[in-house]
C-alpha atoms as a PDB file:
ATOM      1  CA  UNK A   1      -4.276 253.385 -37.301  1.00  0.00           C
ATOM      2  CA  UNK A   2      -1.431 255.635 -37.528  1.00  0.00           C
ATOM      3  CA  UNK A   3       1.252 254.921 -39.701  1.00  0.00           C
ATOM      4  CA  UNK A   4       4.070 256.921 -37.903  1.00  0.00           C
ATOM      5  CA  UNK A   5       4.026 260.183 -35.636  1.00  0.00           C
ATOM      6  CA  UNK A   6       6.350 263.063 -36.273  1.00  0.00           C
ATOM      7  CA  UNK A   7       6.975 265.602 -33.219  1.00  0.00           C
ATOM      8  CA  UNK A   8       9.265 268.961 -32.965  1.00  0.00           C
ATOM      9  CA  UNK A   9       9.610 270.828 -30.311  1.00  0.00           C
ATOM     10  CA  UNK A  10       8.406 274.193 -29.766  1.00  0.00           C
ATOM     11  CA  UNK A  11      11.030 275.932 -27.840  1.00  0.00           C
ATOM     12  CA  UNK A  12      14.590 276.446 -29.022  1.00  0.00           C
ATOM     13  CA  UNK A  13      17.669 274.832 -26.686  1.00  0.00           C
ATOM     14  CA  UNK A  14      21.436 275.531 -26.498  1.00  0.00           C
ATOM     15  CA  UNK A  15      23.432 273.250 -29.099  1.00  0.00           C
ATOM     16  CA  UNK A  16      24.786 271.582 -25.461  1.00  0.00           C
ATOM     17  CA  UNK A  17      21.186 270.856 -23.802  1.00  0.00           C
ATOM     18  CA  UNK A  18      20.066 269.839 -27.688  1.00  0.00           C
ATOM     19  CA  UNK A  19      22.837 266.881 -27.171  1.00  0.00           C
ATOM     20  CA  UNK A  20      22.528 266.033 -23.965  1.00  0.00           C
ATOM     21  CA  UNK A  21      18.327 265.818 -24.918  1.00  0.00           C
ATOM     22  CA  UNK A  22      19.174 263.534 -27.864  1.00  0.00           C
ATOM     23  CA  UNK A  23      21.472 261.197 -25.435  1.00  0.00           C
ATOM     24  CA  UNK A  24      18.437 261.274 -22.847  1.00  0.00           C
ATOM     25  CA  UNK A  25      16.049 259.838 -25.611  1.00  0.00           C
ATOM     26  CA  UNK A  26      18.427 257.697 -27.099  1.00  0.00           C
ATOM     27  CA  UNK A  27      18.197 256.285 -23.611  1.00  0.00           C
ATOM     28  CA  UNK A  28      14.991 256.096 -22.677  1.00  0.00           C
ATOM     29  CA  UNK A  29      14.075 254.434 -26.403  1.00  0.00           C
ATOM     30  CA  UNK A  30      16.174 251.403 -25.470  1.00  0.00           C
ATOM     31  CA  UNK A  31      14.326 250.973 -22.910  1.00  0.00           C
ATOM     32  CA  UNK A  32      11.602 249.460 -25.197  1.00  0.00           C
ATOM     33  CA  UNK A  33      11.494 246.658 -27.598  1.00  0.00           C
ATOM     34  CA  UNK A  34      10.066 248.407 -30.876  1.00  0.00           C
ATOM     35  CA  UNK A  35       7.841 246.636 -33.559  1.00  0.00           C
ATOM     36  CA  UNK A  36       8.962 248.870 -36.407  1.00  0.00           C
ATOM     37  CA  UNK A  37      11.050 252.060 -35.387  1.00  0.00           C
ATOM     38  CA  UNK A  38      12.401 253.150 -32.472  1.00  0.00           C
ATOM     39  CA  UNK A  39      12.029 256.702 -30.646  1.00  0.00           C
ATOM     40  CA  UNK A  40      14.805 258.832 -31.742  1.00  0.00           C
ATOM     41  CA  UNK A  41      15.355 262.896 -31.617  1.00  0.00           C
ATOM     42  CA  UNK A  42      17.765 265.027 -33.692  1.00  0.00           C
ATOM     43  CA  UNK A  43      18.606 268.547 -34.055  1.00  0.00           C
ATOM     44  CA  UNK A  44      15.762 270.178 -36.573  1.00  0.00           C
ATOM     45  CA  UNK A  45      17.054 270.077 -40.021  1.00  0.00           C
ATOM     46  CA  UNK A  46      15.991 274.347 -40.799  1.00  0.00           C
ATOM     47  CA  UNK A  47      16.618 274.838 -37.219  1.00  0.00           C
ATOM     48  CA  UNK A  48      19.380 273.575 -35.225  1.00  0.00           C
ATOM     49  CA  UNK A  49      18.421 274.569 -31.843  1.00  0.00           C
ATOM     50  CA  UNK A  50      14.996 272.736 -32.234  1.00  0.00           C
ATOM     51  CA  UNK A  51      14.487 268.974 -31.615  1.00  0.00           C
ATOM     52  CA  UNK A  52      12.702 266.710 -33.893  1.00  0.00           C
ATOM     53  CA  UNK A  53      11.787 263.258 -34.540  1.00  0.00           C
ATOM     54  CA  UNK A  54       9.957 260.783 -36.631  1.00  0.00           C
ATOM     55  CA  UNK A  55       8.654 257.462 -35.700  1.00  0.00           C
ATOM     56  CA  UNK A  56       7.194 254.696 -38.177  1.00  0.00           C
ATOM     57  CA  UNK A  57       4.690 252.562 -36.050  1.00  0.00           C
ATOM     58  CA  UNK A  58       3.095 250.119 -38.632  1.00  0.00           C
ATOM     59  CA  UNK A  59       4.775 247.560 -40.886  1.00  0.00           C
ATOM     60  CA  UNK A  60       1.679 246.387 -43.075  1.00  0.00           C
ATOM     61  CA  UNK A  61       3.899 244.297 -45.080  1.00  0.00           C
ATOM     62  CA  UNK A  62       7.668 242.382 -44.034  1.00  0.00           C
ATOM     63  CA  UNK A  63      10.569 241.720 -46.648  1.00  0.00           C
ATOM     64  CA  UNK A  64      11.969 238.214 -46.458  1.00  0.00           C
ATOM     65  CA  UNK A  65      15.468 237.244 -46.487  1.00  0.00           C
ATOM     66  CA  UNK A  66      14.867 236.067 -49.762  1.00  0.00           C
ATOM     67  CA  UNK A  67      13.061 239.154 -51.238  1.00  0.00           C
ATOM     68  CA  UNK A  68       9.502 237.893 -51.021  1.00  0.00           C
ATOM     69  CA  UNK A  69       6.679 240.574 -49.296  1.00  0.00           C
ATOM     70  CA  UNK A  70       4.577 239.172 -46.907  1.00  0.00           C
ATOM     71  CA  UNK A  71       1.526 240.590 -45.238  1.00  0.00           C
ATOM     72  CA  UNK A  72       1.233 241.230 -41.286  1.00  0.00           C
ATOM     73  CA  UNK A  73      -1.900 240.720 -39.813  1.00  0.00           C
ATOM     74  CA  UNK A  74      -3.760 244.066 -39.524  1.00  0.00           C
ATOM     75  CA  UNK A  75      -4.546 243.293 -36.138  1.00  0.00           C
ATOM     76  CA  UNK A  76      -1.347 242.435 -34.885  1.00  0.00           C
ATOM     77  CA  UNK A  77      -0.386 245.446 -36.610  1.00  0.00           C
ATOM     78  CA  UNK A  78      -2.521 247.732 -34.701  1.00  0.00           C
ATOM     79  CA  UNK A  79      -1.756 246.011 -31.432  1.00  0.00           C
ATOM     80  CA  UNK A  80       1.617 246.514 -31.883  1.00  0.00           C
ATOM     81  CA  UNK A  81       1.357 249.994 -33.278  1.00  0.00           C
ATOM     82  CA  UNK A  82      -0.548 251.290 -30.307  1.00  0.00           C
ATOM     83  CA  UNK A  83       2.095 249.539 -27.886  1.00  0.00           C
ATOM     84  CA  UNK A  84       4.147 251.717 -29.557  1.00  0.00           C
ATOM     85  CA  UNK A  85       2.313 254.646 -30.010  1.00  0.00           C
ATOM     86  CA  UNK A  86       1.369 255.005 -25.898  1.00  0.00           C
ATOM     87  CA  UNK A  87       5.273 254.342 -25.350  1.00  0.00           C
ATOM     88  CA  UNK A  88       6.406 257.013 -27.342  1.00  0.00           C
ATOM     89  CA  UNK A  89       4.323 258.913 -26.062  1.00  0.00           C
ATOM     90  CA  UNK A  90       4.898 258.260 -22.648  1.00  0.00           C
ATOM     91  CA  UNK A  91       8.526 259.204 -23.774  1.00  0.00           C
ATOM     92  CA  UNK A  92       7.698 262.451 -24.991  1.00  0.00           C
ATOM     93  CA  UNK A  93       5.376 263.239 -21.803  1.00  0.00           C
ATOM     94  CA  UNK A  94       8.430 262.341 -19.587  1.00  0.00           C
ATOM     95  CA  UNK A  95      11.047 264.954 -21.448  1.00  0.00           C
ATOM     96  CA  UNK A  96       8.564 267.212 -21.548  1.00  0.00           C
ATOM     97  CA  UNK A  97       7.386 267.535 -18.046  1.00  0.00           C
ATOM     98  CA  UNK A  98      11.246 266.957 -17.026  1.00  0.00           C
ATOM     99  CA  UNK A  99      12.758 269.860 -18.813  1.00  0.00           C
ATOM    100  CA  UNK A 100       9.683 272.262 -19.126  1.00  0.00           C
ATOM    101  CA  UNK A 101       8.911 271.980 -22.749  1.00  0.00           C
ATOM    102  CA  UNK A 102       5.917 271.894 -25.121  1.00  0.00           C
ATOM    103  CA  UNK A 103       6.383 269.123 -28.336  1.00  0.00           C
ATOM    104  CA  UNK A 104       4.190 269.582 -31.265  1.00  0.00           C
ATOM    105  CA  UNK A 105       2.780 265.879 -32.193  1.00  0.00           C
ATOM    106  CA  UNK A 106       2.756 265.350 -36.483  1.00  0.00           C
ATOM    107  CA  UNK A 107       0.791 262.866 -38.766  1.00  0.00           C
ATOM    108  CA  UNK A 108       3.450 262.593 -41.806  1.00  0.00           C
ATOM    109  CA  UNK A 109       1.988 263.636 -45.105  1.00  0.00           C
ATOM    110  CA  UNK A 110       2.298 265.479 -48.134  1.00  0.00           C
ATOM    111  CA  UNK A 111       2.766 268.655 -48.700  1.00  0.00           C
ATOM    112  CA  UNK A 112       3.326 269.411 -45.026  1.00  0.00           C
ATOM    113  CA  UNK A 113       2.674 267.313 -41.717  1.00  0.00           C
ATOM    114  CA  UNK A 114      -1.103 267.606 -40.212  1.00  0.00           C
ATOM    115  CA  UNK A 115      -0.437 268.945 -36.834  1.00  0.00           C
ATOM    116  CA  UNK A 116      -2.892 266.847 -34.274  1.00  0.00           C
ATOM    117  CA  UNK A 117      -1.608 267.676 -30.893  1.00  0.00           C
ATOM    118  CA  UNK A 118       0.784 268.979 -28.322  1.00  0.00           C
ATOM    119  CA  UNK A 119       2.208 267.598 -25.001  1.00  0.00           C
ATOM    120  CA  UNK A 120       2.674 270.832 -23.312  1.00  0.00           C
ATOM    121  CA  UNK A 121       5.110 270.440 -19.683  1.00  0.00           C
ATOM    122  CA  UNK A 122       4.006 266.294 -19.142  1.00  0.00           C
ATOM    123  CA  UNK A 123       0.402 267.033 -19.902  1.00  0.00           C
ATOM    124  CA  UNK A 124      -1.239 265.481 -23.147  1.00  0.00           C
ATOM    125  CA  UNK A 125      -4.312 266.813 -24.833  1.00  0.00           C
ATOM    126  CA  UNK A 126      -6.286 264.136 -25.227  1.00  0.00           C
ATOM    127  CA  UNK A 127      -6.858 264.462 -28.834  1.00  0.00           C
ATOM    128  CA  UNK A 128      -3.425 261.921 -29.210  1.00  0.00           C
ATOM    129  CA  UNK A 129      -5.042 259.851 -28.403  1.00  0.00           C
ATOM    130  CA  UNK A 130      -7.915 259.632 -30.572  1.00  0.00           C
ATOM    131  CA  UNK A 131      -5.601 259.349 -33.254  1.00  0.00           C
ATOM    132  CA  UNK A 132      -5.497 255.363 -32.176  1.00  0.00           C
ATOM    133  CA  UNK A 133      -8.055 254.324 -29.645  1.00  0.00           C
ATOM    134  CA  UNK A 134     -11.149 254.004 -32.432  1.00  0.00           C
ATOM    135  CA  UNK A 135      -8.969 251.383 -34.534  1.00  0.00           C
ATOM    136  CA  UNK A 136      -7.962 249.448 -30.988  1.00  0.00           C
ATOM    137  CA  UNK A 137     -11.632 249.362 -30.057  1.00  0.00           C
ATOM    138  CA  UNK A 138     -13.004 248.295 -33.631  1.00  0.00           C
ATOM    139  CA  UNK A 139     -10.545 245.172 -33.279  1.00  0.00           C
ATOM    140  CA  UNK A 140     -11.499 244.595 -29.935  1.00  0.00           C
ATOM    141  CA  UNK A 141      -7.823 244.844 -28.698  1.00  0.00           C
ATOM    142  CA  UNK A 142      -8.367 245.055 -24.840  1.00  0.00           C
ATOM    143  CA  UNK A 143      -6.152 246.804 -22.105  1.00  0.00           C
ATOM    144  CA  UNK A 144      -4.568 243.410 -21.362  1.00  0.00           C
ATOM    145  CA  UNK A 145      -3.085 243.199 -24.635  1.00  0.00           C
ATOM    146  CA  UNK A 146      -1.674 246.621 -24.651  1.00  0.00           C
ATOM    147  CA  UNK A 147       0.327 245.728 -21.748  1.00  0.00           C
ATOM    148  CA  UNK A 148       1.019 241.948 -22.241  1.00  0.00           C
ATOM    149  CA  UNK A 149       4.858 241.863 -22.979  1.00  0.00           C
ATOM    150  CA  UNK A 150       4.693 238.215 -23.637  1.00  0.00           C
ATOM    151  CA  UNK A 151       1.919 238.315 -26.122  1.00  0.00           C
ATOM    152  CA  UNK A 152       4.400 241.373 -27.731  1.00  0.00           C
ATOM    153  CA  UNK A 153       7.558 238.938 -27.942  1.00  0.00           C
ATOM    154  CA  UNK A 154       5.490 236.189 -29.539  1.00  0.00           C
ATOM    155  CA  UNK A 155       4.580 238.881 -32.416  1.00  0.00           C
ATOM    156  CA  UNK A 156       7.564 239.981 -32.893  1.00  0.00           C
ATOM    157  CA  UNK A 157       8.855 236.036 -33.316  1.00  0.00           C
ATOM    158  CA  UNK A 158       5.979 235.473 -35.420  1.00  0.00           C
ATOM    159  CA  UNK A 159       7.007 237.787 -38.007  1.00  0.00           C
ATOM    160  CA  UNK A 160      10.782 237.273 -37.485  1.00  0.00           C
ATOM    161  CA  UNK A 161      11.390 240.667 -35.668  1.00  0.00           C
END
C-alpha cells in the first residue's frame, strides 16, 4: 500500500484562478474525515503558476500523548488508506474534469517522485489504481468496507484519531 500520493498539475493558471483552485480544494477536503492527511493544493514551489500537493495516506505507527509509539494494525491501515486514496482521488477527478486540466499523480521518493499516472479532464487511467487494489484484495478488504463510514469512525476512535 501506498504511503502517500504526490500530484502537480500540468498546465500553468493565473496567480487569481491558482487561489481561487486552492480555496476550491480546501473545500472539497473538508468534506472528508481523513485518517492521516488531508487533501490540500498549493502554488508549485519552482513554479508559481502550477498547483501541487502531497498527501500522506498511511500511519503504520501512532505517537501517544505520553511519547510511547504504538503500532496500527496493517489492515486497518490499508482500509483506511484506500478510503483515502479513492477520495482523493475522486477530488482530483472532480477539479480536473471541472476546470479542464490534466494532474500528474506521484509516488514520493528519493531522488525524484516515480510518476504512475495522470487524471487527464475527469478521466483516470486506470493504472491509479493498481497502485492499491492488490494490497485491498490480499487482505480481503471488500467493497462494503471501503464505503462503511461507521466502520471508518470506529478506526479512527480506536486509535484515538
Amino acid at each position: 500500500m501506498l504511503p502517500a500520493l504526490s500530484y502537480t498539475t500540468l498546465e500553468e493558471f493565473e496567480d487569481d484562478y491558482v487561489a481561487a483552485l486552492i480555496e476550491e480544494a480546501a473545500e472539497l477536503s473538508q468534506e472528508h474525515t481523513w485518517w492521516n492527511q488531508p487533501f490540500q493544493l498549493a502554488a508549485d514551489e519552482r513554479n508559481p503558476n502550477l498547483l501541487s500537493g502531497s498527501t500522506k495516506l498511511m500511519h503504520r505507527y501512532l505517537t501517544k500523548a505520553d511519547g510511547q509509539a504504538s503500532k496500527v494494525d496493517y489492515r486497518d491501515d490499508v482500509l483506511m488508506g484506500a478510503v483515502d486514496t479513492l477520495t482523493l482521488l475522486e477530488m482530483l477527478t472532480l477539479l480536473s474534469k471541472e476546470h479542464e486540466f490534466t494532474w500528474q499523480v506521484f509516488i514520493p521518493s528519493d531522488p525524484r517522485p516515480k510518476p504512475v499516472g495522470r487524471i487527464r479532464e475527469g478521466e483516470i487511467e486506470p493504472r491509479l489504481f493498481e497502485l492499491i487494489m492488490p494490497e485491498v484484495d490480499a487482505l480481503e478488504i471488500t467493497e462494503a468496507e471501503l464505503e462503511d463510514q461507521e466502520l471508518h469512525q470506529k478506526l479512527r476512535n480506536k486509535y484515538g484519531l
